[in-house]
N, C-alpha and C. Protein backbone atom coordinates (compact mmCIF):
# COMPACT_ATOMS: atom_id res chain seq x y z
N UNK A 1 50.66 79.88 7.91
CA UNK A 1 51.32 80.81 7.01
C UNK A 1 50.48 80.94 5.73
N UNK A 2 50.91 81.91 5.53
CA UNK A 2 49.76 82.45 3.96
C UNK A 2 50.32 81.58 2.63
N UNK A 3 49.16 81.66 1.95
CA UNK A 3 49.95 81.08 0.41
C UNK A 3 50.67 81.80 -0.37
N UNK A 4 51.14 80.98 -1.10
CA UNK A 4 51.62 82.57 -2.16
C UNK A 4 51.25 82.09 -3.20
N UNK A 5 50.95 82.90 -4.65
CA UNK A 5 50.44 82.81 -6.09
C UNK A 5 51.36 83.40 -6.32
N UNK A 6 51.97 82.59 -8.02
CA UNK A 6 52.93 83.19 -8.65
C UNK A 6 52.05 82.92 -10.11
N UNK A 7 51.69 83.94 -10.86
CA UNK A 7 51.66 84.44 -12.28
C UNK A 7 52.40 84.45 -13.26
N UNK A 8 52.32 83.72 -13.98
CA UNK A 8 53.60 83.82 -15.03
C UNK A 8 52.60 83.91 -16.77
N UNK A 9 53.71 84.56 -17.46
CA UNK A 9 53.10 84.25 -18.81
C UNK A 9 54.07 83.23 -19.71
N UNK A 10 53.91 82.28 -19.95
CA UNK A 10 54.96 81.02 -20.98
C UNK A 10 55.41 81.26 -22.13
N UNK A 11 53.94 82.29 -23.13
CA UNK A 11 54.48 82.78 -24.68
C UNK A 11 53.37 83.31 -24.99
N UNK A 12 53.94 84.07 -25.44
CA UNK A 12 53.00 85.32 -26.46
C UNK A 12 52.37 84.70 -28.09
N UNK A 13 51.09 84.54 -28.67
CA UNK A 13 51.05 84.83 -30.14
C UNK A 13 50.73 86.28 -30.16
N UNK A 14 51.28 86.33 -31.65
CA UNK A 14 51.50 87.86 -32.21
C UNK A 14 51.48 87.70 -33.57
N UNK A 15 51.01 88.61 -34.08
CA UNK A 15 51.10 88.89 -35.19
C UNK A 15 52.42 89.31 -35.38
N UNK A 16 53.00 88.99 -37.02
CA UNK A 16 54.27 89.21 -36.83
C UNK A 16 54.58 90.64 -37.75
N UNK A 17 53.30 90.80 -38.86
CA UNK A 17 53.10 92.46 -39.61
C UNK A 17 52.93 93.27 -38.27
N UNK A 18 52.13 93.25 -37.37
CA UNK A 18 51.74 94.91 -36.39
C UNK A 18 52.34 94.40 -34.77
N UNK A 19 52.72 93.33 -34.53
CA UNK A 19 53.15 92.66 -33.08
C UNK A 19 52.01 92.44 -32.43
N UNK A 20 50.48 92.69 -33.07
CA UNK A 20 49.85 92.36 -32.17
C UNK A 20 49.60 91.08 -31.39
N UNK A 21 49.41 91.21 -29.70
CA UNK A 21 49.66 89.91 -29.16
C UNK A 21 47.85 89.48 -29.05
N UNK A 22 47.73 88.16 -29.31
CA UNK A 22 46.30 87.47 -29.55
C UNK A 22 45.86 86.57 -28.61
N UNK A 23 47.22 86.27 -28.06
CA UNK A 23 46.71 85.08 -27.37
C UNK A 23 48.26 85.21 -26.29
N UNK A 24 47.67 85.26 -24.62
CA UNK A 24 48.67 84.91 -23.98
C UNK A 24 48.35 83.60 -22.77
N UNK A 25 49.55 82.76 -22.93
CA UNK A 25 49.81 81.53 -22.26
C UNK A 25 50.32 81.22 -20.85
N UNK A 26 49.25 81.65 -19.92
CA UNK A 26 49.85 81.95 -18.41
C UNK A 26 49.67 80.61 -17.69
N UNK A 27 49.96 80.72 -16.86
CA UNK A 27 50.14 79.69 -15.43
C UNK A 27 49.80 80.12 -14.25
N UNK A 28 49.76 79.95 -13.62
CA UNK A 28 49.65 80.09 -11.56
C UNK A 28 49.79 79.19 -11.13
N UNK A 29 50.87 79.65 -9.95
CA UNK A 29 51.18 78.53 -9.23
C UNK A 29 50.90 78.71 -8.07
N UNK A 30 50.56 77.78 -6.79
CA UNK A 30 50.44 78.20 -5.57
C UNK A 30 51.35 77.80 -4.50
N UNK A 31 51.49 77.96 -3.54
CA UNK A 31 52.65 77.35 -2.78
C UNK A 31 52.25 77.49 -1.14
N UNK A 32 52.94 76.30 -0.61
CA UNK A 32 52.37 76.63 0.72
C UNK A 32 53.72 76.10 1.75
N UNK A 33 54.17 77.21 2.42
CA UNK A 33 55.41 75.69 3.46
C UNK A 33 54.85 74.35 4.21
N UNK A 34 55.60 73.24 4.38
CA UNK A 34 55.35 72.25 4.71
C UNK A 34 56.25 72.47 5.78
N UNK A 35 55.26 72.75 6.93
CA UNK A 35 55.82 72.32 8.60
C UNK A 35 56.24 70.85 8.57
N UNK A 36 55.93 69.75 8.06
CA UNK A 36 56.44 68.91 8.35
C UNK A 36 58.12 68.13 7.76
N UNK A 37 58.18 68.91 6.52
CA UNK A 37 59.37 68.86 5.82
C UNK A 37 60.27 69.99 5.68
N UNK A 38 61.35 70.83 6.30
CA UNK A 38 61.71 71.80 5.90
C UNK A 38 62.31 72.13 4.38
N UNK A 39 62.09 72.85 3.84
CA UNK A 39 62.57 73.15 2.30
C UNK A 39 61.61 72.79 1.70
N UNK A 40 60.33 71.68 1.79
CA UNK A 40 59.55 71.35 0.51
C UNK A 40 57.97 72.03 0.89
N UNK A 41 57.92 72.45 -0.11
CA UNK A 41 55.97 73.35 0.11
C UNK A 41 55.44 72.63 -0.30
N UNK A 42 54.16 72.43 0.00
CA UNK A 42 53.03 71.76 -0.54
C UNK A 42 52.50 72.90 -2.60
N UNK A 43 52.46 71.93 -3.19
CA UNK A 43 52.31 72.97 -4.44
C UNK A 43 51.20 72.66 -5.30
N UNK A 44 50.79 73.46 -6.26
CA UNK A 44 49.65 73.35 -6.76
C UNK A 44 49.43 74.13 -7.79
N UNK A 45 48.67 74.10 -9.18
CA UNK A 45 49.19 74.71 -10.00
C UNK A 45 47.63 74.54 -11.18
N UNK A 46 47.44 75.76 -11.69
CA UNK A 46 46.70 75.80 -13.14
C UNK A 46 47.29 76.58 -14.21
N UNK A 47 46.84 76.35 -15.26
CA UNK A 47 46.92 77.06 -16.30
C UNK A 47 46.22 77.27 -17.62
N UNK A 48 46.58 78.19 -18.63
CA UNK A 48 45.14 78.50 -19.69
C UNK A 48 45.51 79.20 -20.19
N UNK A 49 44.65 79.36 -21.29
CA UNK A 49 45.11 80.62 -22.42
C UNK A 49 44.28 81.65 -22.57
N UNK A 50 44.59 82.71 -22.47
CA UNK A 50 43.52 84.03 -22.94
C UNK A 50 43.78 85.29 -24.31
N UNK A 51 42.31 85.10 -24.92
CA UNK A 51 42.44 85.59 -26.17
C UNK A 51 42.39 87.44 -25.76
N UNK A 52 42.80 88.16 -26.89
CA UNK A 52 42.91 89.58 -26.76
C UNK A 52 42.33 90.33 -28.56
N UNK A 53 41.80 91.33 -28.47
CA UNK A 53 41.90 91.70 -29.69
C UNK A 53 42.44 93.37 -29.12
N UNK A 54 43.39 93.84 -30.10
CA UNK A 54 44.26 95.09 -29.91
C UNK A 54 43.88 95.82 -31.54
N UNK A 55 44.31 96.94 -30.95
CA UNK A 55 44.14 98.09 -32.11
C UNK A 55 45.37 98.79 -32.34
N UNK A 56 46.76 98.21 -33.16
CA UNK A 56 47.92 99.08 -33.26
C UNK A 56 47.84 100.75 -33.15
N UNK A 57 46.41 101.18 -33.59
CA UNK A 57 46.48 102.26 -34.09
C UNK A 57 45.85 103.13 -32.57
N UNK A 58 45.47 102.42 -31.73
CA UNK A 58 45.01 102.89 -30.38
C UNK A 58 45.74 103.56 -29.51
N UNK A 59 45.66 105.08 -28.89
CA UNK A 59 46.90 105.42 -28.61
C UNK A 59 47.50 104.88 -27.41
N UNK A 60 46.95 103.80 -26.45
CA UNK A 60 47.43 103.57 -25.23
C UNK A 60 47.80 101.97 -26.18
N UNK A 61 48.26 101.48 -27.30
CA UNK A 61 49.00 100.21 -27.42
C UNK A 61 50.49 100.44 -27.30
N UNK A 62 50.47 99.16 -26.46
CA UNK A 62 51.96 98.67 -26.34
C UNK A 62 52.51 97.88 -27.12
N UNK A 63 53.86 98.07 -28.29
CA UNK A 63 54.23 97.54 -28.73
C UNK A 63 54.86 96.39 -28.52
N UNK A 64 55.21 95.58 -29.22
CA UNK A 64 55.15 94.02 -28.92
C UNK A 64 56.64 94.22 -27.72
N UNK A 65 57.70 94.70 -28.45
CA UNK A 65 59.44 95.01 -27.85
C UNK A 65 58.87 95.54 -26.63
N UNK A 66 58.19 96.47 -26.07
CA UNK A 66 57.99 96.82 -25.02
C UNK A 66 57.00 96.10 -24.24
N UNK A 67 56.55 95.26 -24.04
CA UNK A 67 56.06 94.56 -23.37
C UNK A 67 56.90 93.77 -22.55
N UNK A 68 56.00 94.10 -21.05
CA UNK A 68 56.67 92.98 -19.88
C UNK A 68 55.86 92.20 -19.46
N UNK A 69 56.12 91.42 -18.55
CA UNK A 69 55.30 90.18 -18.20
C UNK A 69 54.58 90.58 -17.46
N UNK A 70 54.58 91.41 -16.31
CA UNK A 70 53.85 92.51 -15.67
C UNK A 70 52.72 92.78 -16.48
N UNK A 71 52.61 93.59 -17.14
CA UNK A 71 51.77 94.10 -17.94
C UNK A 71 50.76 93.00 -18.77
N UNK A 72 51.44 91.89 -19.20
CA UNK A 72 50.91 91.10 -19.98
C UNK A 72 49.93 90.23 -18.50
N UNK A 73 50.55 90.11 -17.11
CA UNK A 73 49.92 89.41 -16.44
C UNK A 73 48.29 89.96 -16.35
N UNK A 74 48.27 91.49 -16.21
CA UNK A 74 47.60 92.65 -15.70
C UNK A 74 46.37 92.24 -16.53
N UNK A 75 46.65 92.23 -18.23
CA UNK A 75 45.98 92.18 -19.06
C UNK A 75 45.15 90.56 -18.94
N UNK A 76 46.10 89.57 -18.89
CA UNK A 76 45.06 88.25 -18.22
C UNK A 76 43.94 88.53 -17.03
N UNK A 77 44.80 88.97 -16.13
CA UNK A 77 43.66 89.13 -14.82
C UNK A 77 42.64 90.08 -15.06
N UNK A 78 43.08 91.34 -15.79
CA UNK A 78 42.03 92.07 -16.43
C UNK A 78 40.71 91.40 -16.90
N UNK A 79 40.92 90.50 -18.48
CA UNK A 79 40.16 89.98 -18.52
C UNK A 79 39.23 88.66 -17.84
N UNK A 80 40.16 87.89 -17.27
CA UNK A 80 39.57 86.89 -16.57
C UNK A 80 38.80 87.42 -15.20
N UNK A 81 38.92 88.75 -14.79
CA UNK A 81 37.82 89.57 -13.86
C UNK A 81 38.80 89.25 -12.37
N UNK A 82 37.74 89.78 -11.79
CA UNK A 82 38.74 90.12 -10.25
C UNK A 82 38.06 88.25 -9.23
N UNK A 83 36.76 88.64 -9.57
CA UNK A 83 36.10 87.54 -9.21
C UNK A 83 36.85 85.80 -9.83
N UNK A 84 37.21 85.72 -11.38
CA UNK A 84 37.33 84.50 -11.41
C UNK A 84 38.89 84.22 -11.16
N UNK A 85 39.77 85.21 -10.75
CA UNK A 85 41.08 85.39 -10.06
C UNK A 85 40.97 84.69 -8.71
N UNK A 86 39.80 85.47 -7.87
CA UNK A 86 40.05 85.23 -6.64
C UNK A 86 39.35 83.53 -6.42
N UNK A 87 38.40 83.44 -7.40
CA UNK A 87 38.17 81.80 -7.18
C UNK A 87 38.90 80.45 -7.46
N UNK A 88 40.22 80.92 -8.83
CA UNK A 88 40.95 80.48 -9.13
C UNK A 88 41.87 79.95 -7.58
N UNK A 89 42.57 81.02 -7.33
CA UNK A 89 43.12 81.35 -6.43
C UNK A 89 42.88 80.11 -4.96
N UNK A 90 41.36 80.65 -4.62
CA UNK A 90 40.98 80.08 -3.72
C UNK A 90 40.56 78.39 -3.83
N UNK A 91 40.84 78.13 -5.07
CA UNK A 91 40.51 76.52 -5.54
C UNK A 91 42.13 75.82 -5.60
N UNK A 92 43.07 76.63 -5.54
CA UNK A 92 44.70 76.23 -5.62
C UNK A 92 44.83 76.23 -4.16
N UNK A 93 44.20 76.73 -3.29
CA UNK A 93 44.62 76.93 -1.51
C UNK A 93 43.71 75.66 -1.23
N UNK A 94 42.44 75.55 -1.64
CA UNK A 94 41.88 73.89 -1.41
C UNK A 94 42.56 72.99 -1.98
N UNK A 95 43.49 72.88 -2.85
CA UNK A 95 44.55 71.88 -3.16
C UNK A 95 45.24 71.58 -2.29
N UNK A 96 45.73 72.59 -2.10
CA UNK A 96 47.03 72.61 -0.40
C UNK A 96 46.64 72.44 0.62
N UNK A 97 45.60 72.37 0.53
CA UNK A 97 44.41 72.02 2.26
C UNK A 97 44.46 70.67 2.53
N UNK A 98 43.60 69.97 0.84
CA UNK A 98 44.33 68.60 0.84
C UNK A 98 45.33 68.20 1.08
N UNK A 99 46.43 68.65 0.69
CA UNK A 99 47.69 68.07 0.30
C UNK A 99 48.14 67.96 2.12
N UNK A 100 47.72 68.95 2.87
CA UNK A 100 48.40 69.09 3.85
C UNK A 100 47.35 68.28 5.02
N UNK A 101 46.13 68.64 5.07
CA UNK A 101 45.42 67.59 5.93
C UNK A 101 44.39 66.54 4.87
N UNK A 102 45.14 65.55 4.56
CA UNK A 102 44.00 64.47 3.68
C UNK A 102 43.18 64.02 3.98
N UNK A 103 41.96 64.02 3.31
CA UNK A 103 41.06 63.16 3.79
C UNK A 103 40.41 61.92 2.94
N UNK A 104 41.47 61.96 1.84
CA UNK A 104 40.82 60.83 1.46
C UNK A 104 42.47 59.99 0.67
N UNK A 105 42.62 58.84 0.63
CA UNK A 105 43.50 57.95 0.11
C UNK A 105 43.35 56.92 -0.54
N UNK A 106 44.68 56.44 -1.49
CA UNK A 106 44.28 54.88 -2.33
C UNK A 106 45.26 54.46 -1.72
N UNK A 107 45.03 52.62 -1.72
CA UNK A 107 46.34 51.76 -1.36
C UNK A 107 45.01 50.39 -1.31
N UNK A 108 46.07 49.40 -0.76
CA UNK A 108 45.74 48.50 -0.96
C UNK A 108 46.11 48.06 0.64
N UNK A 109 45.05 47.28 1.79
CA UNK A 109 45.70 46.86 3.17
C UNK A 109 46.54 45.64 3.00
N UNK A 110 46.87 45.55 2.25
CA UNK A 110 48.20 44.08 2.78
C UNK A 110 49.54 44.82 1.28
């Protein structure tokens, strides 16, 4: 079964004179079902911050009230490129690769 990525943004900085947003605080998460447990996925997760500079006076800005998380996601992946998305991405599915066939462990034999 496929993975899934979930995008989220945590909090906005903004200026609080023009709303401009400067800095947004996202996450990704990845998820995978666990054939061997029903209900629990194998999971996996990064996160980071990305800077923005905006122009209130630009006619395609979105004001701070109108902003959705949608949009704010768009603008992360925007900048972080299509490429370091899909490597992101593909470094959260090698998590779950581990998680699901291991190849390496700690313990102690007795």
């Amino acid at each position: 079964m496929a993975d899934t990525y979930t995008w989220s943004i945590n909090t906005l900085d903004r200026e609080l004179s023009d709303g401009v947003v400067y800095t947004a605080h996202w996450s990704l998460a990845a998820s995978r079902p666990n054939p061997n447990v029903s209900g629990e996925d194998y999971t996996a997760g990064a996160y980071g911050s990305q800077g923005f500079t905006a122009d209130p006076s630009d006619p395609g800005f979105i004001p701070y009230n109108d902003l959705t998380e949608a949009i704010c996601i768009g603008w992360v992946q925007d900048a972080l490129g299509a490429e370091t998305v899909s490597s992101m991405e593909a470094s959260l599915s090698a998590n779950l690769d581990e998680q699901e066939n291991p190849t390496e462990a700690a313990g102690v034999p007795w």
